[in-house]
N, C-alpha and C. Protein backbone atom coordinates (compact mmCIF):
# COMPACT_ATOMS: atom_id res chain seq x y z
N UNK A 1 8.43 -10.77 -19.66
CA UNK A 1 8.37 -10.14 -18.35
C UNK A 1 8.57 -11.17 -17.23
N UNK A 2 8.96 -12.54 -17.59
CA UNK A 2 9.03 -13.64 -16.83
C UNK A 2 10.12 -12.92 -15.53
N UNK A 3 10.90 -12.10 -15.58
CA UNK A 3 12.18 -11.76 -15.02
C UNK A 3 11.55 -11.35 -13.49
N UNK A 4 10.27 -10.73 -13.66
CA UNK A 4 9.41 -10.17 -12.12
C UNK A 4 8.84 -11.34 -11.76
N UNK A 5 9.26 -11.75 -10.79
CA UNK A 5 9.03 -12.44 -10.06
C UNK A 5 8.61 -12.10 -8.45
N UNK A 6 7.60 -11.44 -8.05
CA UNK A 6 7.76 -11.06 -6.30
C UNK A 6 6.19 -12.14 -5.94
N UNK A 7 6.49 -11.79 -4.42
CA UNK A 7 5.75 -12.51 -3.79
C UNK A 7 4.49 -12.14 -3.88
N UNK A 8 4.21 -10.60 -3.74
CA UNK A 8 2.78 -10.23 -5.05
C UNK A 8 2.40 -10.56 -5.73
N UNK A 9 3.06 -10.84 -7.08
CA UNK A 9 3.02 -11.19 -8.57
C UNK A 9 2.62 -12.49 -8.18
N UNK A 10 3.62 -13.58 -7.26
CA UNK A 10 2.91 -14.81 -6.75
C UNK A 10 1.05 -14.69 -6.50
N UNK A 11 1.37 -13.98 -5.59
CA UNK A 11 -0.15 -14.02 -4.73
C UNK A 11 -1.52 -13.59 -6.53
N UNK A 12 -1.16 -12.62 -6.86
CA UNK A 12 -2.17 -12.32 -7.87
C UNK A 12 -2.57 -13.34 -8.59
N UNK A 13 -1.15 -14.29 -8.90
CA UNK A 13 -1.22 -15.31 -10.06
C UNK A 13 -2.30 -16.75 -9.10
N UNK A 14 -1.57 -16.70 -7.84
CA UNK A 14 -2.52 -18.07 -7.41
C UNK A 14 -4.26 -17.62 -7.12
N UNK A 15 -4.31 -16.36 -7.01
CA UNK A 15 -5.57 -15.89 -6.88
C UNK A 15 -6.39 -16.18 -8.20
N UNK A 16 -6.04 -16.06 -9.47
CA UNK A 16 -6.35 -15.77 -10.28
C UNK A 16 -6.69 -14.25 -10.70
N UNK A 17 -6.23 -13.21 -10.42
CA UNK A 17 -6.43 -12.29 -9.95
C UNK A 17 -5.86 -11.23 -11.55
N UNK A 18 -6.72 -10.40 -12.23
CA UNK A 18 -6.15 -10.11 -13.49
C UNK A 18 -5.01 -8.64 -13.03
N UNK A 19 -4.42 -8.78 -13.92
CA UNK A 19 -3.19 -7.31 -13.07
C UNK A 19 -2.47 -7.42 -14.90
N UNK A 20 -1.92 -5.75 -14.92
CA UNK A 20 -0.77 -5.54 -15.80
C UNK A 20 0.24 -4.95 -15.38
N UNK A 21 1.15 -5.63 -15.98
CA UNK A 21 3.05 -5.13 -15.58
C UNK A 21 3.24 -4.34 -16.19
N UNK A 22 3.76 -3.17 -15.38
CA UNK A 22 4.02 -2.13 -15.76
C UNK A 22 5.67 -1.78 -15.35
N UNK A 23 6.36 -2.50 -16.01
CA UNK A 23 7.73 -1.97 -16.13
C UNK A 23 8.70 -0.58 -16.14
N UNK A 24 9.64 -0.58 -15.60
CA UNK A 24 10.05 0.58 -15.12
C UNK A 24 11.64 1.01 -16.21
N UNK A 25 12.09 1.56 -16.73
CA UNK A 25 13.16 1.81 -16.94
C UNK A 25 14.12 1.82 -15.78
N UNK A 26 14.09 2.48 -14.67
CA UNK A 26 15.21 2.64 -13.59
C UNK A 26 13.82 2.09 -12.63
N UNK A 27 14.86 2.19 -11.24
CA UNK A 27 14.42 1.76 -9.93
C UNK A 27 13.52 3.26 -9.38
N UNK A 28 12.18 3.27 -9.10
CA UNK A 28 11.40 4.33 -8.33
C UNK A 28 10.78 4.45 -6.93
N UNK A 29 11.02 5.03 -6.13
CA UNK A 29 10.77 5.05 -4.96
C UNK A 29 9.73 6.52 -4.22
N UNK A 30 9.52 6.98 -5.71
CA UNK A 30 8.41 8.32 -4.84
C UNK A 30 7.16 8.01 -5.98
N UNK A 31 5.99 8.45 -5.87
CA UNK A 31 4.45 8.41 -6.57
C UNK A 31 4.92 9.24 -8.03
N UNK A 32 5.65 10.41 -7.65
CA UNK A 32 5.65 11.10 -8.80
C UNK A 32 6.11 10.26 -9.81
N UNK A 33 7.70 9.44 -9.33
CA UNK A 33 8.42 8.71 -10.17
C UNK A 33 7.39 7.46 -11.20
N UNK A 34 6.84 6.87 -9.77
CA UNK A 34 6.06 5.73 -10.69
C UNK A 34 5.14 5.88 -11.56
N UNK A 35 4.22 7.07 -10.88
CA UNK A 35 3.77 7.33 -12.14
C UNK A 35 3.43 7.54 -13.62
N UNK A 36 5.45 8.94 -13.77
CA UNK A 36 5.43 8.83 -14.74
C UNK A 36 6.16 7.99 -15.56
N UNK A 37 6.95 6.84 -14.81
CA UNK A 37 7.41 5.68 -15.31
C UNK A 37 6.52 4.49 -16.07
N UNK A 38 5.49 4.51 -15.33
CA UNK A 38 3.88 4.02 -15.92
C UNK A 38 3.12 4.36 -16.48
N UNK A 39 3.27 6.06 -16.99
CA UNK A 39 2.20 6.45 -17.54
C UNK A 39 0.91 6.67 -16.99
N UNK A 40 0.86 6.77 -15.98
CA UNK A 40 -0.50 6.81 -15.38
C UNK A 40 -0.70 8.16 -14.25
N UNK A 41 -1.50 8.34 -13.96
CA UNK A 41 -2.10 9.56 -12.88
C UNK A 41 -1.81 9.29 -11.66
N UNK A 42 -1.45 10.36 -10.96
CA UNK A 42 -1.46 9.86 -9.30
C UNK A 42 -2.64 9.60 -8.63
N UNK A 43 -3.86 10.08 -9.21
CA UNK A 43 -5.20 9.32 -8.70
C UNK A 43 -5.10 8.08 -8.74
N UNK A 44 -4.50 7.43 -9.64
CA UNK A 44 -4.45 6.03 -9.84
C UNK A 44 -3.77 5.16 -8.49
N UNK A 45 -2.34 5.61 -8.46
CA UNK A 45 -1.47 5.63 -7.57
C UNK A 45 -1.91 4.90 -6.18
N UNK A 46 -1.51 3.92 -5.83
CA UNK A 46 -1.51 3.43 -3.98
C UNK A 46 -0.29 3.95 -3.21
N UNK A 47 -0.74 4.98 -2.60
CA UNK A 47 0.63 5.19 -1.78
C UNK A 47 0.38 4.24 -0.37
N UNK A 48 1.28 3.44 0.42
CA UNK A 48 1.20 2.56 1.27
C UNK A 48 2.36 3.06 2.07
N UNK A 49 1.67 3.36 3.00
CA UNK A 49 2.23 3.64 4.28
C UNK A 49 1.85 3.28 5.63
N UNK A 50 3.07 2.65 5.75
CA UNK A 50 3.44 2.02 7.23
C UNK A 50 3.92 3.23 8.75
N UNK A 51 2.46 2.97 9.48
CA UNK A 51 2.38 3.77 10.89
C UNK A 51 2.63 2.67 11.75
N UNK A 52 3.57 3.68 13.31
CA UNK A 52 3.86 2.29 13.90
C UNK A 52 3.51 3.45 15.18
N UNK A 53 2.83 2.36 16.47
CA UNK A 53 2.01 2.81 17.53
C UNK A 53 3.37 3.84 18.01
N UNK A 54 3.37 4.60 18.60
CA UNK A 54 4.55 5.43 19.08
C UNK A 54 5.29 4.80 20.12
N UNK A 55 4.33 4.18 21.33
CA UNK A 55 5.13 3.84 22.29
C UNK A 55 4.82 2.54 22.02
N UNK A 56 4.86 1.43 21.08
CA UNK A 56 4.62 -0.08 21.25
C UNK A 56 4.73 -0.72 20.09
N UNK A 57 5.00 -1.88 19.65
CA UNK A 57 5.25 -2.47 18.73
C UNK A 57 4.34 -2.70 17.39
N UNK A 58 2.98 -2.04 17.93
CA UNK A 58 2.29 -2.52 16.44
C UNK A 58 2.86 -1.35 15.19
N UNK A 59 1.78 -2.24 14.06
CA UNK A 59 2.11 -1.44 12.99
C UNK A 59 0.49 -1.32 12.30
N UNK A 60 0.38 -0.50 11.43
CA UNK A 60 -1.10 -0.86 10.53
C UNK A 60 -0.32 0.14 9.53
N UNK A 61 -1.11 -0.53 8.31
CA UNK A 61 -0.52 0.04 6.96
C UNK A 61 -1.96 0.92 6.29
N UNK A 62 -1.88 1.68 6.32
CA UNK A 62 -2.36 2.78 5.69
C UNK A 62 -2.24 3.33 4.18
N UNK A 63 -3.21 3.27 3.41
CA UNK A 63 -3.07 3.44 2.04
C UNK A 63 -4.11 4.88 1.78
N UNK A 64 -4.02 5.70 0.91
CA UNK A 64 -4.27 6.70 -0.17
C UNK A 64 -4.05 6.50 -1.30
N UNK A 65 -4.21 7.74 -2.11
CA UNK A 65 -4.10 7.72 -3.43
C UNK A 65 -2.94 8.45 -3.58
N UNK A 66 -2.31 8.63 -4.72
CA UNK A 66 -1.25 9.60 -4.68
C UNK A 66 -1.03 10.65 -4.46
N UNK A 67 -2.41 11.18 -5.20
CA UNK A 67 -2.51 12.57 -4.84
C UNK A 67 -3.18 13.27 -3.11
N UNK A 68 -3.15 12.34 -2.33
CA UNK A 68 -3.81 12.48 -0.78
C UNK A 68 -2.48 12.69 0.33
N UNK A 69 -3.10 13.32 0.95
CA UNK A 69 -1.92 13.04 2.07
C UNK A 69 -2.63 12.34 3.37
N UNK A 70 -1.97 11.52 4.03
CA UNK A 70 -2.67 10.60 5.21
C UNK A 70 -2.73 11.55 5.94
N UNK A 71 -3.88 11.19 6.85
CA UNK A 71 -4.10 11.64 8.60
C UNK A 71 -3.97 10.41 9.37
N UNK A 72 -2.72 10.62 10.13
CA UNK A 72 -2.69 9.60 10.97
C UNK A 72 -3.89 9.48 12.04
N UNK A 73 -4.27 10.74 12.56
CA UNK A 73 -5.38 10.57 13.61
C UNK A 73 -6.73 9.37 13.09
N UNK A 74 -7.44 10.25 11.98
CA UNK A 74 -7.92 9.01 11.31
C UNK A 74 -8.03 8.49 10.92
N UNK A 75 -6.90 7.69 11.24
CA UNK A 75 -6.54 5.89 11.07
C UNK A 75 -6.76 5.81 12.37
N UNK A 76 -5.77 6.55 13.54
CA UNK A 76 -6.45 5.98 14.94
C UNK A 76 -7.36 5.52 15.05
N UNK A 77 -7.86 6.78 14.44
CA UNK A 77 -9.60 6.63 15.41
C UNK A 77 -10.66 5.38 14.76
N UNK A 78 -10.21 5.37 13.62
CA UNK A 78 -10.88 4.16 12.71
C UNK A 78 -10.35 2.61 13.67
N UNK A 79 -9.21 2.56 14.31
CA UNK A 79 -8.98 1.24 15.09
C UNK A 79 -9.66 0.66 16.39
N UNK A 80 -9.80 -0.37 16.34
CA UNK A 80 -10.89 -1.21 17.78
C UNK A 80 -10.09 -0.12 18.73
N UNK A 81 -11.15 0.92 19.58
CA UNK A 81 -11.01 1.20 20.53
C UNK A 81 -10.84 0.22 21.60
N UNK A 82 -11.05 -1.33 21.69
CA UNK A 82 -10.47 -2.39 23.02
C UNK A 82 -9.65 -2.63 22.57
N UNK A 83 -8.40 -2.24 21.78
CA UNK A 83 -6.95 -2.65 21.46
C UNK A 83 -6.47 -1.55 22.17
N UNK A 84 -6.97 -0.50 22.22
CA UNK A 84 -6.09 0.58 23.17
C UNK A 84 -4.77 1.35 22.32
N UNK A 85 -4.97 1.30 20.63
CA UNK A 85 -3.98 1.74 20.05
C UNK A 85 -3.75 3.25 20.43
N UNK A 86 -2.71 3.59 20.77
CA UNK A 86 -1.88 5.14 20.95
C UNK A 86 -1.94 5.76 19.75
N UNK A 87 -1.12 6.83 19.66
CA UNK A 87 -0.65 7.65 18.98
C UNK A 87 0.04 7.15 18.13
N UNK A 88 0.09 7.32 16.67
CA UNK A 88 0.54 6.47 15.57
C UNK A 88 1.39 7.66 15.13
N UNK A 89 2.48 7.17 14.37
CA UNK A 89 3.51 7.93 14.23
C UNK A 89 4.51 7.39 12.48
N UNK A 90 4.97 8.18 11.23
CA UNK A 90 5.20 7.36 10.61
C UNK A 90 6.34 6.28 10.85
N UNK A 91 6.56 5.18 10.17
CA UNK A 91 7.61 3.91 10.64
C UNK A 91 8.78 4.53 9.60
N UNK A 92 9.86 4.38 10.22
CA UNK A 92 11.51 4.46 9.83
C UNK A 92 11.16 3.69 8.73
N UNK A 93 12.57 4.02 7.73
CA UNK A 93 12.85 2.76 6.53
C UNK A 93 12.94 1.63 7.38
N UNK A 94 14.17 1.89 8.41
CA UNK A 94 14.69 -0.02 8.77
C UNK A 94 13.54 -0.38 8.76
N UNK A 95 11.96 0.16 9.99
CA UNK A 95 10.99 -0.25 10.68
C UNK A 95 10.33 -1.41 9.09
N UNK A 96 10.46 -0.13 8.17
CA UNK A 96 9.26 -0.79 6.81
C UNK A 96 10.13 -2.24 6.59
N UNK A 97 11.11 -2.18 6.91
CA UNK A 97 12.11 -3.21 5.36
C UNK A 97 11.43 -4.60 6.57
N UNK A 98 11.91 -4.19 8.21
CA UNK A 98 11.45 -5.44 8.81
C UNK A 98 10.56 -6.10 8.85
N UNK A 99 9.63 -5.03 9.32
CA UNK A 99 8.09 -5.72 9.02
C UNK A 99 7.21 -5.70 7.85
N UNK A 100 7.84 -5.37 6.44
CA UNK A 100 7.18 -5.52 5.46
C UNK A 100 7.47 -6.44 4.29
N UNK A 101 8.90 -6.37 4.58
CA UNK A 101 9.84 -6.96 3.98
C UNK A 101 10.44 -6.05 2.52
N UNK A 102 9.95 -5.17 2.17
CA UNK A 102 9.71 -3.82 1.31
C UNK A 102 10.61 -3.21 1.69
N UNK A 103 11.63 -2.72 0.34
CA UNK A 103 12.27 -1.25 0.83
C UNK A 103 11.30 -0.21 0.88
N UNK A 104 11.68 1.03 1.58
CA UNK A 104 11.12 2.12 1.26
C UNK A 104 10.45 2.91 -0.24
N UNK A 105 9.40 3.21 -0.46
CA UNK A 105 9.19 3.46 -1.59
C UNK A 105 8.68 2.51 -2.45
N UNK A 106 8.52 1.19 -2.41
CA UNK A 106 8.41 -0.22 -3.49
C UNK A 106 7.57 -0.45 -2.20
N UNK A 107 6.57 -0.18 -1.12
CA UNK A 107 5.80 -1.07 -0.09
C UNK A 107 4.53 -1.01 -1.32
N UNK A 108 4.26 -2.26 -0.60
CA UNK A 108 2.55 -2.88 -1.41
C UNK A 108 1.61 -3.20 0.17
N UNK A 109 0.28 -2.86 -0.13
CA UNK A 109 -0.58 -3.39 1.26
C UNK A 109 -0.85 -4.78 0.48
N UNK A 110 0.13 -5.49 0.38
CA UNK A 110 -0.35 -7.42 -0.08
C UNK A 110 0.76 -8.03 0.51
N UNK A 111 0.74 -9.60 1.45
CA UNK A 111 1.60 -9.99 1.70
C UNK A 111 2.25 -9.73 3.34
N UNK A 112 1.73 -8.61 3.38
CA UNK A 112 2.18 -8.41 4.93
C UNK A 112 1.85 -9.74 5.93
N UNK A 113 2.44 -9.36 7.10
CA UNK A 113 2.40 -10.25 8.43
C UNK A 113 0.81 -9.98 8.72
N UNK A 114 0.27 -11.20 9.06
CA UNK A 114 -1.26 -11.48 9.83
C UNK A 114 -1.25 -10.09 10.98
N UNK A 115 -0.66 -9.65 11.61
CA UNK A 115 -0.86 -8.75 12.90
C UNK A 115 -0.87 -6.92 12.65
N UNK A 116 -0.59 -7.18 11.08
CA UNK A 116 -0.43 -5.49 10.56
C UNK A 116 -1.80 -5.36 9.94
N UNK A 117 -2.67 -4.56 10.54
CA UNK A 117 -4.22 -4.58 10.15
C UNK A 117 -3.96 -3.31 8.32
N UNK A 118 -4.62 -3.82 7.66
CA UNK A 118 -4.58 -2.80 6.32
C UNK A 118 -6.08 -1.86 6.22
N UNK A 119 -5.64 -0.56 6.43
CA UNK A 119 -6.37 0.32 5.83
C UNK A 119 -6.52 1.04 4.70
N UNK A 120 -7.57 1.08 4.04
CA UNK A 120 -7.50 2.36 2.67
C UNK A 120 -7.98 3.35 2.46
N UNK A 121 -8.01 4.50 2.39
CA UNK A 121 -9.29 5.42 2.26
C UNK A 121 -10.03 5.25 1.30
N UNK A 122 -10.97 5.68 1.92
CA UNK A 122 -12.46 5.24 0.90
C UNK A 122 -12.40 5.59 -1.06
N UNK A 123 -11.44 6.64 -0.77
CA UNK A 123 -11.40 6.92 -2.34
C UNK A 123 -10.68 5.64 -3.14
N UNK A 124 -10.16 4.98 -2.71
CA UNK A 124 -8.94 4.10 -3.14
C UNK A 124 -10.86 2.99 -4.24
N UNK A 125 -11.13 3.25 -3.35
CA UNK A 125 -12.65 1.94 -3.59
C UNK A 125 -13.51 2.80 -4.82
N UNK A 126 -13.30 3.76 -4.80
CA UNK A 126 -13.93 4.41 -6.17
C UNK A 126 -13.31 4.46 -7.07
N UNK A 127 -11.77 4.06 -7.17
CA UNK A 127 -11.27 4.51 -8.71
C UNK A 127 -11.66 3.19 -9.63
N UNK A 128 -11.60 3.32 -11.03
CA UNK A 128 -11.73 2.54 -11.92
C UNK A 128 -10.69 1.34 -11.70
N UNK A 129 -9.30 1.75 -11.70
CA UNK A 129 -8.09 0.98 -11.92
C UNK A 129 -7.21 1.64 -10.47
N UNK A 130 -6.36 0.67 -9.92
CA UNK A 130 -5.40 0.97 -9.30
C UNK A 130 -3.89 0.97 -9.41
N UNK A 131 -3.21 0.78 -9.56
CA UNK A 131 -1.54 0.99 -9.29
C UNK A 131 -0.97 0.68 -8.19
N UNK A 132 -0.19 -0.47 -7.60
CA UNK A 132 0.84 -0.56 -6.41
C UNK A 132 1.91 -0.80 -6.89
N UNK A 133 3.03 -0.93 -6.05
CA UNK A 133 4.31 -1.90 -6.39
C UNK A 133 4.05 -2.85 -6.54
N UNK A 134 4.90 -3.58 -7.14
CA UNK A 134 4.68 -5.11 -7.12
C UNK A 134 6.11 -5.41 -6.66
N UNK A 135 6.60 -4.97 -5.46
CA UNK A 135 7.46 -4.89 -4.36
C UNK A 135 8.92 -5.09 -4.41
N UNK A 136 8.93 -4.78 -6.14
CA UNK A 136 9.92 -4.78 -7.07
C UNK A 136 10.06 -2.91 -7.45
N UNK A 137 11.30 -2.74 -7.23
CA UNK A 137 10.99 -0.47 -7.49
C UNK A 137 11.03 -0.72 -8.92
N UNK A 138 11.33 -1.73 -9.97
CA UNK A 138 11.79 -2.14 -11.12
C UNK A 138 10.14 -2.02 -12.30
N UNK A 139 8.97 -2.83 -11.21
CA UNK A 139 7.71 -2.45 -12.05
C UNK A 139 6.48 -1.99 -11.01
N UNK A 140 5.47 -1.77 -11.80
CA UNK A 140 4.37 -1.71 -10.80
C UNK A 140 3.69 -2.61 -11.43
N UNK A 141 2.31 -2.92 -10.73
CA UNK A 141 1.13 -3.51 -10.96
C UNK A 141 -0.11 -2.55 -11.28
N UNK A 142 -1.13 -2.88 -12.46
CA UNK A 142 -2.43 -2.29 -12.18
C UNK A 142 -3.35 -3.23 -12.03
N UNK A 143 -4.16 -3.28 -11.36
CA UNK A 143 -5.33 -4.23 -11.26
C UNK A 143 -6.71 -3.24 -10.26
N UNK A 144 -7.64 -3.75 -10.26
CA UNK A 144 -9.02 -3.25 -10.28
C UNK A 144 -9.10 -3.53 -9.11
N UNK A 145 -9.43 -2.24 -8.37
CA UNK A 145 -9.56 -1.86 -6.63
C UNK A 145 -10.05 -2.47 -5.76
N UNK A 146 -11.41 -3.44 -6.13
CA UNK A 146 -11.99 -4.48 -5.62
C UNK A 146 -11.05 -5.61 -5.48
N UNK A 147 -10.24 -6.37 -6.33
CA UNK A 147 -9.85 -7.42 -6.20
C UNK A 147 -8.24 -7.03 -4.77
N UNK A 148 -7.64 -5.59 -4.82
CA UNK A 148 -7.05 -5.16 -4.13
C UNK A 148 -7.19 -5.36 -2.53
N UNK A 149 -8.86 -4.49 -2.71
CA UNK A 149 -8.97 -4.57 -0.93
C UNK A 149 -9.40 -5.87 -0.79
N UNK A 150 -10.08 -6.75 -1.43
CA UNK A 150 -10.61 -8.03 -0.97
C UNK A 150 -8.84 -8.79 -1.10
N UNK A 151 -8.10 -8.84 -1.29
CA UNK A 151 -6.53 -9.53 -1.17
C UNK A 151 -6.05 -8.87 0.29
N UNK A 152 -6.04 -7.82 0.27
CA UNK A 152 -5.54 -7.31 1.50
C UNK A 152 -6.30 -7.28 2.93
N UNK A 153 -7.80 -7.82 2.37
CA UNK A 153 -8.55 -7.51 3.75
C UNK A 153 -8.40 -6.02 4.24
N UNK A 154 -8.56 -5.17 3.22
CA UNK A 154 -8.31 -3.88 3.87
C UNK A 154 -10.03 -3.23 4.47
N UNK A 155 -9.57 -2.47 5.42
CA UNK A 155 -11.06 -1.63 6.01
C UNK A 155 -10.91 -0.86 5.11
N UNK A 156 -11.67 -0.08 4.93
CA UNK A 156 -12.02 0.96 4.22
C UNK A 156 -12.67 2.14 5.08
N UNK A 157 -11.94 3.62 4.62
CA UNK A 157 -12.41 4.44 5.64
C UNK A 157 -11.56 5.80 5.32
N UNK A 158 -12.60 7.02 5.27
CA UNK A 158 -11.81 8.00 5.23
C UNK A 158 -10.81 8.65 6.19
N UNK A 159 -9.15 8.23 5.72
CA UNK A 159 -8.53 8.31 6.42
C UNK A 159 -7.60 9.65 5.93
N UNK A 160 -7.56 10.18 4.54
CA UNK A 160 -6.54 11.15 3.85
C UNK A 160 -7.63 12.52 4.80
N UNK A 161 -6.01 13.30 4.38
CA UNK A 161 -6.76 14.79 5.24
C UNK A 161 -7.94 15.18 3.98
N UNK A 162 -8.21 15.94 4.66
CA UNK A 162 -9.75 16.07 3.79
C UNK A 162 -9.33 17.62 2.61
C-alpha cells in the first residue's frame, strides 16, 4: 500500500497515530460510494464540509456522519460571536480545491490552513471507529474518533439537523 502517499497519511504516521487503509477499486466522491467501497456503514462515515461566510472570505469546515445532514445555522451559532461571522453558505468545488487543497468529495478535516476553524457534531465523538479520506478518492482511512478530533482541533457540537 506504499503507493498512498497524502499529506494525511503523512500527518497520522508522524503522530504516531494508528489508522487502516482502506483501498478503493475506482476513484469515490459521494458517502454512499465510499462506503460501500470500504465496506463499512455510513454511521461510520466523516462527511467534511466546507462553509464559506457568504459575504467574506472565511471558511470553517464542518463535519457529520454520513448518515446526517448539516445545519449550517448551527455551526453559526456555535462560532465566537466577537468574530461577527455572517451567514454561512456551502463553498463551490473551485472554493474547496483552494482552500483545502482537496477535490470535491476526497475533503478530510486534517491538514487544513491555521484560519479554517474545524467543527464536528457531537455524534462524530461517540462512534467506536471513524472513516475519512485520506485526500486520495483512491482510499480512505479508519482510525478512532478521539485521535481524529484531537489532530484536527475540532470543537465539538451539535451541528447536523436534528
Amino acid at each position: 500500500m506504499e503507493k498512498f502517499k497524502t499529506k494525511i497519511i503523512d500527518l497520522l504516521n508522524t503522530n504516531h497515530i494508528a489508522y487502516r487503509l482502506l483501498p478503493h477499486t475506482e476513484p469515490v466522491f459521494t458517502v454512499e460510494a465510499a462506503a460501500a467501497q470500504r465496506g463499512v456503514v455510513k454511521e461510520e462515515m466523516v462527511k467534511s464540509i466546507l462553509l464559506r461566510e457568504k459575504k467574506g472570505q472565511r471558511y470553517v469546515m464542518a463535519c457529520v456522519t454520513g448518515d446526517a445532514r448539516l445545519d449550517p445555522k448551527a455551526v453559526r451559532a456555535q462560532l465566537p460571536e466577537a468574530d461577527g461571522w455572517k451567514r454561512l453558505t456551502f463553498a463551490t468545488a473551485a472554493e474547496i480545491q483552494e482552500v483545502t487543497g482537496y477535490v470535491q468529495g476526497a475533503v478530510a478535516p486534517l491538514c487544513l490552513p491555521d484560519d479554517v476553524p474545524v467543527m464536528f457534531d457531537d455524534t462524530i465523538a461517540r462512534c467506536q471507529k471513524v472513516n475519512i479520506s485520506s485526500g486520495d478518492p483512491m482510499a480512505g482511512l479508519e482510525l478512532d474518533p478521539q485521535d481524529l478530533i484531537r489532530l484536527a482541533a475540532a470543537q465539538i457540537a451539535p451541528i447536523a439537523e436534528p
